[in-house]
Protein backbone atom coordinates (compact mmCIF):
# COMPACT_ATOMS: atom_id res chain seq x y z
CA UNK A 1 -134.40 55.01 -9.75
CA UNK A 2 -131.55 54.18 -7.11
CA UNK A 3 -129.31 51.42 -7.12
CA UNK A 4 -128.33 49.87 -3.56
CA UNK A 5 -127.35 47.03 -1.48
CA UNK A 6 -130.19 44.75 -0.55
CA UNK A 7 -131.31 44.44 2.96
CA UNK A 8 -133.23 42.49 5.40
CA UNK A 9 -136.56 44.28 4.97
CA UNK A 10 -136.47 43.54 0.73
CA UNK A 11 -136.65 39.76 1.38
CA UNK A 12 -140.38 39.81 0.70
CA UNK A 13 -140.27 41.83 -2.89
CA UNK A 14 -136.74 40.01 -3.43
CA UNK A 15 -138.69 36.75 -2.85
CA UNK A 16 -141.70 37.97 -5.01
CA UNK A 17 -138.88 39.00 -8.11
CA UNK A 18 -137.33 35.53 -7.81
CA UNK A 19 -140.94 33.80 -8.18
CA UNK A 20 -141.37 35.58 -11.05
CA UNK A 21 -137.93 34.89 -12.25
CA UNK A 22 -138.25 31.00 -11.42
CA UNK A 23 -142.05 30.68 -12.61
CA UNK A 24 -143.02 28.80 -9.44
CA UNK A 25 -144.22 29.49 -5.96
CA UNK A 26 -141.55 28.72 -3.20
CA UNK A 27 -141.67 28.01 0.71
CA UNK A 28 -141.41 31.87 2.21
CA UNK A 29 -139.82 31.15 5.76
CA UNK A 30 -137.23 28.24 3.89
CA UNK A 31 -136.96 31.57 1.20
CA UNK A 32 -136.49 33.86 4.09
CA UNK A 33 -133.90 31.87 6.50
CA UNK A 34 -132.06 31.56 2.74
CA UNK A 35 -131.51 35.69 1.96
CA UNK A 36 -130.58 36.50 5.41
CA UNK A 37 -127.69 33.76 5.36
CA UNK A 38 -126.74 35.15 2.01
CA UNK A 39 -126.79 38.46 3.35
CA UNK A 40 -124.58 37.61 5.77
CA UNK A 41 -122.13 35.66 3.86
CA UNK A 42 -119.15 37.94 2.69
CA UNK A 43 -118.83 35.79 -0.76
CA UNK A 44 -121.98 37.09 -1.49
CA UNK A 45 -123.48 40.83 -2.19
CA UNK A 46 -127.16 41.33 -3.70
CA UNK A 47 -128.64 45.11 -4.85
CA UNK A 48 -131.68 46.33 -5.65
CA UNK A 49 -133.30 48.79 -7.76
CA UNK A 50 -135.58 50.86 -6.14
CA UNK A 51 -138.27 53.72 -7.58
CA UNK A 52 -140.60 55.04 -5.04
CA UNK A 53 -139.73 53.35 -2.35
CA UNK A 54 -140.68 50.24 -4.16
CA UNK A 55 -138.10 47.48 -5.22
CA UNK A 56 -137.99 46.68 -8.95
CA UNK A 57 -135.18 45.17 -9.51
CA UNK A 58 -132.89 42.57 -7.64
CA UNK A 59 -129.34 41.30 -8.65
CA UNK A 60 -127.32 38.60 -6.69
CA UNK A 61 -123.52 38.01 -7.60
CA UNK A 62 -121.95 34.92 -5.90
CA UNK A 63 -117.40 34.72 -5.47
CA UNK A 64 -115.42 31.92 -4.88
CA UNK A 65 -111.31 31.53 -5.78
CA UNK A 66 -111.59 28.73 -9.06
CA UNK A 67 -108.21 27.50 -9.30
CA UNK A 68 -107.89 27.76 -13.32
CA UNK A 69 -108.83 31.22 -13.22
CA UNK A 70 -106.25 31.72 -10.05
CA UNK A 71 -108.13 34.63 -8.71
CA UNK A 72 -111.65 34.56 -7.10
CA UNK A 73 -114.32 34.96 -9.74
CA UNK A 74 -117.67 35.75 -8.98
CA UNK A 75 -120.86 35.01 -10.86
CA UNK A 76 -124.42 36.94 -11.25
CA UNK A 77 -126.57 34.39 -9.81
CA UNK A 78 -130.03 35.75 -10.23
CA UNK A 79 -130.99 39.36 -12.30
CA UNK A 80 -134.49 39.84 -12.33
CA UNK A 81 -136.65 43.04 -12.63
CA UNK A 82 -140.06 43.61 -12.02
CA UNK A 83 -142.14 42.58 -15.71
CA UNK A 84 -143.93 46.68 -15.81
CA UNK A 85 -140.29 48.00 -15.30
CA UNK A 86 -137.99 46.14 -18.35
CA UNK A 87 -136.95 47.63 -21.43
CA UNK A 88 -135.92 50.46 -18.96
CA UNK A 89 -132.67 49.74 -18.87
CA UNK A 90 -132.75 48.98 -14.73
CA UNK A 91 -131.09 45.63 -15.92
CA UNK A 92 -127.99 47.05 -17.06
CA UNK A 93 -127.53 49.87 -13.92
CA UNK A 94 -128.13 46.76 -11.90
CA UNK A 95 -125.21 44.98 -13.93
CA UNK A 96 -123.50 48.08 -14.54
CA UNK A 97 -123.36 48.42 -10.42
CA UNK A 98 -122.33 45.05 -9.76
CA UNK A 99 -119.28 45.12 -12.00
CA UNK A 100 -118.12 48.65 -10.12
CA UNK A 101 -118.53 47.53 -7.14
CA UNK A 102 -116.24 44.22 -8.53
CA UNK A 103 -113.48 46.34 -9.89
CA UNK A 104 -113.54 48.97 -6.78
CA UNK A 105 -112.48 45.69 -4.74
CA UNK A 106 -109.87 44.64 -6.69
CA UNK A 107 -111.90 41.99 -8.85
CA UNK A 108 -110.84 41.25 -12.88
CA UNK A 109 -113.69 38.52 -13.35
CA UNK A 110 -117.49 37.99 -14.31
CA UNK A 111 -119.56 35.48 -14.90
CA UNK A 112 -123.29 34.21 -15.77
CA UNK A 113 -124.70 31.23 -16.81
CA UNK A 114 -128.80 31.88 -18.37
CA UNK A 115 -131.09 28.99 -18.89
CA UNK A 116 -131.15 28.45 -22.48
CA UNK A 117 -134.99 28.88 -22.93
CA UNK A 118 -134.45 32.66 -22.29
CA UNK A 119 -133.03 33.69 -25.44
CA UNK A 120 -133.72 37.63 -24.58
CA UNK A 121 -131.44 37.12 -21.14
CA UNK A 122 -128.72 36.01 -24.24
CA UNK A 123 -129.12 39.31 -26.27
CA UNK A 124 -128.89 40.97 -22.42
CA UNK A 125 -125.80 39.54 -21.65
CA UNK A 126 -124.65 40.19 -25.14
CA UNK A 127 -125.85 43.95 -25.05
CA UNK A 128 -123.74 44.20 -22.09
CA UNK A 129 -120.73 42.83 -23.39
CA UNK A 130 -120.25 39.57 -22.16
CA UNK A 131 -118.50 36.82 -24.20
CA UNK A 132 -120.34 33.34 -24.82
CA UNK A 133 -117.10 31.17 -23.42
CA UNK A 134 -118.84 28.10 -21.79
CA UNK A 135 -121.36 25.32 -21.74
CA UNK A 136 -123.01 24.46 -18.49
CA UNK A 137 -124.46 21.00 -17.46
CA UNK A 138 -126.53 20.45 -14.73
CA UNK A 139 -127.90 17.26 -13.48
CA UNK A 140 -131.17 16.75 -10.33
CA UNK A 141 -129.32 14.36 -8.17
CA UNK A 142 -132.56 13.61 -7.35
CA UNK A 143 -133.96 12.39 -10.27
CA UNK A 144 -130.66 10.66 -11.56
CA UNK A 145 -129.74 6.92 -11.94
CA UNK A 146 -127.41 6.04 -9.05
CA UNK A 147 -123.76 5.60 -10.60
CA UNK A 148 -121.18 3.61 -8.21
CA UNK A 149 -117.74 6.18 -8.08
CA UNK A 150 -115.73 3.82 -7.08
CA UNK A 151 -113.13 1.84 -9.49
CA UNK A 152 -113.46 -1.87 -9.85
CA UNK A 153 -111.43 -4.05 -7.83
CA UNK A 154 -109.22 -6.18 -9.12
């Protein structure tokens, strides 16, 4: 198995990884048009795992500078691996990449946020050291009640 940075030519196995991750079908030019910005955008870096010449494995990690954390911080977005090839520890060399590649640059900080229906992700991210610190909310503008910002006038 090799580790390396993603490329162009993995969108269609990267896209196939992520409809397994998300359960659910999505539009594969919108998909597409999607990677290749991200592969282009320095903030981002994805790698794959590869055996055979086939990709089994797919890791994105997402930085941005968060002002209480006064340094840029960047967060594993997506970690997926191919359902024949887990429990083969290609999940942690994936993570186990991404975090050298972090500290070779000069990064201190980690993050990942797992949907709380996939309680093995949390023994994962335990497994692999990572401290349960936060909650995270999320809301489908959507599908939400429309709530006026503004104060009341007076």
């Amino acid at each position: 198995m090799k580790i390396r940075p993603a490329v162009a030519g993995d969108s269609k196995a990267v896209y196939e990884l992520i409809c397994d991750l998300e359960s659910r079908r999505f539009d594969y030019p919108d998909f597409e048009k999607y990677y290749a910005g991200n592969l282009s955008n320095r903030e981002i870096f994805y790698l794959v795992a590869e055996e055979d010449g086939n990709v089994i494995g797919f890791i994105s990690c997402h930085g941005q500078v968060l002002l209480h954390h006064m340094a840029k911080v960047f967060e594993i977005q997506e970690l997926v691996v191919e359902k024949d090839h887990r429990n083969r520890k290609v999940g942690e060399f994936l993570v186990s990449a991404a975090e050298e590649i972090l500290k070779d640059r000069g990064y201190r900080f980690v993050e990942v946020t797992t949907n709380m229906k996939r309680e093995a992700s949390h023994r994962f991210y335990d497994k692999c050291s990572y401290n349960k610190t936060h909650y995270k909310f999320t809301k489908d503008l959507l599908d939400a009640p429309d709530r006026d910002w503004r104060p009341e006038k007076k």
